[in-house]
C-alpha atoms as a PDB file:
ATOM      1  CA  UNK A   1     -10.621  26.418   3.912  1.00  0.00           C
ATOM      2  CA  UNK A   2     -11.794  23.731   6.126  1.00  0.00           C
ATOM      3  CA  UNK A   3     -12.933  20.052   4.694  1.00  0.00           C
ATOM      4  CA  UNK A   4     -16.622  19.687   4.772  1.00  0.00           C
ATOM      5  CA  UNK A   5     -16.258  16.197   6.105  1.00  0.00           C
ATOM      6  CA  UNK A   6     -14.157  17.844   9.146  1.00  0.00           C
ATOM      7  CA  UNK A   7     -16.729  20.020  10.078  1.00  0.00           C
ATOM      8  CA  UNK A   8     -19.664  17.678   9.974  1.00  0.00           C
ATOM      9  CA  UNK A   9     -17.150  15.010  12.309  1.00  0.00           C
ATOM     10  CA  UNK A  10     -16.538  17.851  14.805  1.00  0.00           C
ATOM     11  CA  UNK A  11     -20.251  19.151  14.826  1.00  0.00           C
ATOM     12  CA  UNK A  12     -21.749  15.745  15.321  1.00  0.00           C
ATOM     13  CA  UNK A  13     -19.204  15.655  18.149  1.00  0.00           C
ATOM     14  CA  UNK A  14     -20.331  18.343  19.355  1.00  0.00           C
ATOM     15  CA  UNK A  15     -24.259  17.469  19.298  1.00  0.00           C
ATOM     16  CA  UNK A  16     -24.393  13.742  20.244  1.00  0.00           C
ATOM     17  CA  UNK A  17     -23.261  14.549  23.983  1.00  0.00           C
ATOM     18  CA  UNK A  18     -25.171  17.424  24.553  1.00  0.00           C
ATOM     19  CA  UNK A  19     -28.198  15.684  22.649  1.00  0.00           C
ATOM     20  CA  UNK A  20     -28.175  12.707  24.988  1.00  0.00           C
ATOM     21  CA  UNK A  21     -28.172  10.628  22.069  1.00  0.00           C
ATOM     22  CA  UNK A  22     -26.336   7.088  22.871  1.00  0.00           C
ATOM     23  CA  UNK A  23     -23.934   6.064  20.213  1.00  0.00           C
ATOM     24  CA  UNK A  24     -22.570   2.779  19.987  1.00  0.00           C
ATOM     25  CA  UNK A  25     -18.231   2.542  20.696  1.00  0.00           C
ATOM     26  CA  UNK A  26     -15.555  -0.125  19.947  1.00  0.00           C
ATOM     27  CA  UNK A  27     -16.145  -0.577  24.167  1.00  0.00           C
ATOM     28  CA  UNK A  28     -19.859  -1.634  23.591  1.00  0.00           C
ATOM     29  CA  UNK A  29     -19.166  -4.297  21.112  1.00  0.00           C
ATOM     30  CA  UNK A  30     -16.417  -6.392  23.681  1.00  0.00           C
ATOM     31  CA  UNK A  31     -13.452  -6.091  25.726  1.00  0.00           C
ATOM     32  CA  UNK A  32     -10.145  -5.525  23.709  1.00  0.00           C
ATOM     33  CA  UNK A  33      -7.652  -7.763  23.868  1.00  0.00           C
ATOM     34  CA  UNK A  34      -4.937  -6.638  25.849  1.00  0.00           C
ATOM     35  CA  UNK A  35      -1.893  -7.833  23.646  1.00  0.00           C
ATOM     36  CA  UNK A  36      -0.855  -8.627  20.254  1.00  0.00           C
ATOM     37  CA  UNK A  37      -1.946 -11.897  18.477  1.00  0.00           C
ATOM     38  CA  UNK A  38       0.840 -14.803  18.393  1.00  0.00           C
ATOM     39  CA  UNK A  39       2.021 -15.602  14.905  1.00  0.00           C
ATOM     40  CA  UNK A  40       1.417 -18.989  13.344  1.00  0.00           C
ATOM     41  CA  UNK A  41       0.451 -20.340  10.424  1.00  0.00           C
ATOM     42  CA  UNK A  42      -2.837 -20.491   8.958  1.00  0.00           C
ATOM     43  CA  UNK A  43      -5.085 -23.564   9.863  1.00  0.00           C
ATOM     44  CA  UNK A  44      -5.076 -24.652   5.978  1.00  0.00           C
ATOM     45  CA  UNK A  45      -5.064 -28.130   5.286  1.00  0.00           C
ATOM     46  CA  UNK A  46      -1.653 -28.949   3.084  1.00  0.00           C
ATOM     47  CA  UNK A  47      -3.601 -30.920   0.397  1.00  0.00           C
ATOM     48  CA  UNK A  48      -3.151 -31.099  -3.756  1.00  0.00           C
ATOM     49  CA  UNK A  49      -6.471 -29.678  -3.420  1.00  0.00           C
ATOM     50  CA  UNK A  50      -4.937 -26.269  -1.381  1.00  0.00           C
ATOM     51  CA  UNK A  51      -2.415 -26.555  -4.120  1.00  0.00           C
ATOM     52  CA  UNK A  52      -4.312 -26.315  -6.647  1.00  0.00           C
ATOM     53  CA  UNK A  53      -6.695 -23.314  -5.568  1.00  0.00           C
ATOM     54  CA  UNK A  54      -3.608 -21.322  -4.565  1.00  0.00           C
ATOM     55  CA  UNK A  55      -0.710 -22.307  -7.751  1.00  0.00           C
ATOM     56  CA  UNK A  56      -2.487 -19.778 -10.225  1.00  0.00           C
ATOM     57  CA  UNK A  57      -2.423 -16.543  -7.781  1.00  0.00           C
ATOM     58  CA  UNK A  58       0.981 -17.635  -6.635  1.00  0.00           C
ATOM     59  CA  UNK A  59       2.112 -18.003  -9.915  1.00  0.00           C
ATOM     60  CA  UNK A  60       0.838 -14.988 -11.168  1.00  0.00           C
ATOM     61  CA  UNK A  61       1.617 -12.864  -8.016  1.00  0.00           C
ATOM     62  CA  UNK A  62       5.583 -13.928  -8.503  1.00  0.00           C
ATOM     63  CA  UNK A  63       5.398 -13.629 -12.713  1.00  0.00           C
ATOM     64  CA  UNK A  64       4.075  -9.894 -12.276  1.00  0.00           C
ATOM     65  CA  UNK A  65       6.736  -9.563  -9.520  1.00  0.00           C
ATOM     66  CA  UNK A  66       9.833 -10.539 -12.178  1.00  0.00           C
ATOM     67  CA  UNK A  67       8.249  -8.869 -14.881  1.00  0.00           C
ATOM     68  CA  UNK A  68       7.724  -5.250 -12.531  1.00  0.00           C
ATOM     69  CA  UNK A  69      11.645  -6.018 -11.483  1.00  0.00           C
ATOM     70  CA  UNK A  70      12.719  -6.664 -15.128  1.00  0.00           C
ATOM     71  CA  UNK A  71      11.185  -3.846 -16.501  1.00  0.00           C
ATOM     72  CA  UNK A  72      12.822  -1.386 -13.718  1.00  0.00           C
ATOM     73  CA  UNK A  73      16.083  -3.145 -14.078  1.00  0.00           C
ATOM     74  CA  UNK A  74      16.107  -2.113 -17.751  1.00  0.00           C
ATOM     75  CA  UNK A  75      14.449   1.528 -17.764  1.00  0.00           C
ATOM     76  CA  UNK A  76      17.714   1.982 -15.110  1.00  0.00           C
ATOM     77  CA  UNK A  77      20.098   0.373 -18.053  1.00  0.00           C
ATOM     78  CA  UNK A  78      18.703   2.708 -20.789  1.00  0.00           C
ATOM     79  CA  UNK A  79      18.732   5.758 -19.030  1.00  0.00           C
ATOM     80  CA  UNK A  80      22.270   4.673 -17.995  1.00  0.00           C
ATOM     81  CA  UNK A  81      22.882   4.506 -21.804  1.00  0.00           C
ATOM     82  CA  UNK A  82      21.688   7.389 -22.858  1.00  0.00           C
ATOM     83  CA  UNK A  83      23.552   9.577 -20.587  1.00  0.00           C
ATOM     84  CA  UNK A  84      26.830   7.658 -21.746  1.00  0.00           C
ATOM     85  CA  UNK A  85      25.763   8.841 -25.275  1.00  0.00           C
ATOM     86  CA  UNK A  86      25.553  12.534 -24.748  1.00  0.00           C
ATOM     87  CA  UNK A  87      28.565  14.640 -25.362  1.00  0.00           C
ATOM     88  CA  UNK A  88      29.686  16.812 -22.719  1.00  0.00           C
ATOM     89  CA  UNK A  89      27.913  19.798 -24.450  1.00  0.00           C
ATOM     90  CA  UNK A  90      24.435  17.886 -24.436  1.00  0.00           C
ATOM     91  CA  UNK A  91      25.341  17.260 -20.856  1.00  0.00           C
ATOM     92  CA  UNK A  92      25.634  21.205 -19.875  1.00  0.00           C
ATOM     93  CA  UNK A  93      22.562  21.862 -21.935  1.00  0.00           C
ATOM     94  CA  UNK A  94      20.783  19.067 -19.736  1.00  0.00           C
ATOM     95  CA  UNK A  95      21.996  20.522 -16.337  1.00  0.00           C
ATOM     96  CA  UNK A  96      21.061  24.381 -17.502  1.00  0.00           C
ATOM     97  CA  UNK A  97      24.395  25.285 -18.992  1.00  0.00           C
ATOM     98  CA  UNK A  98      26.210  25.054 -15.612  1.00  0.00           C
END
């Protein structure tokens, strides 16, 4: 089965050209540059004021960051627990009795 979105993209596709209808293109709106951007930094003002407006996302960004790491660091030492605890018959009734 075919997506409907697929077919309406390849019958408009089809249509537009032989309709003579004109459709604007990336082309139309301005030449393309013809390499990549050079990397710099932002033209931001390094004032209290920046500071200020960007601390709380920063600070939350980075305290959601330890607390995503934390929490994987310890679901890794629990499991690593639990398969310390298991006898060696729990272990060949985990793996199908292999």
């Amino acid at each position: 089965m075919v997506p409907a979105p697929l077919v309406s993209i390849a019958i408009l596709t089809a249509v537009t050209p032989g309709a003579g209808l004109a459709v604007p293109t990336v082309g139309n709106k301005g030449g393309l540059p013809s390499s990549l951007p050079v990397p710099g930094l932002p033209d931001v003002p390094f004032t209290l004021g920046t500071l200020t407006l960007i601390a709380p996302y920063a600070l939350t960004f980075a305290r959601r960051a330890l607390h995503a790491r934390h929490a994987r660091q310890e679901g890794h030492r629990r499991r690593a627990q639990q398969a310390q605890r298991r006898t060696p018959q729990e272990a060949g009734q985990l793996s199908g009795g292999r």
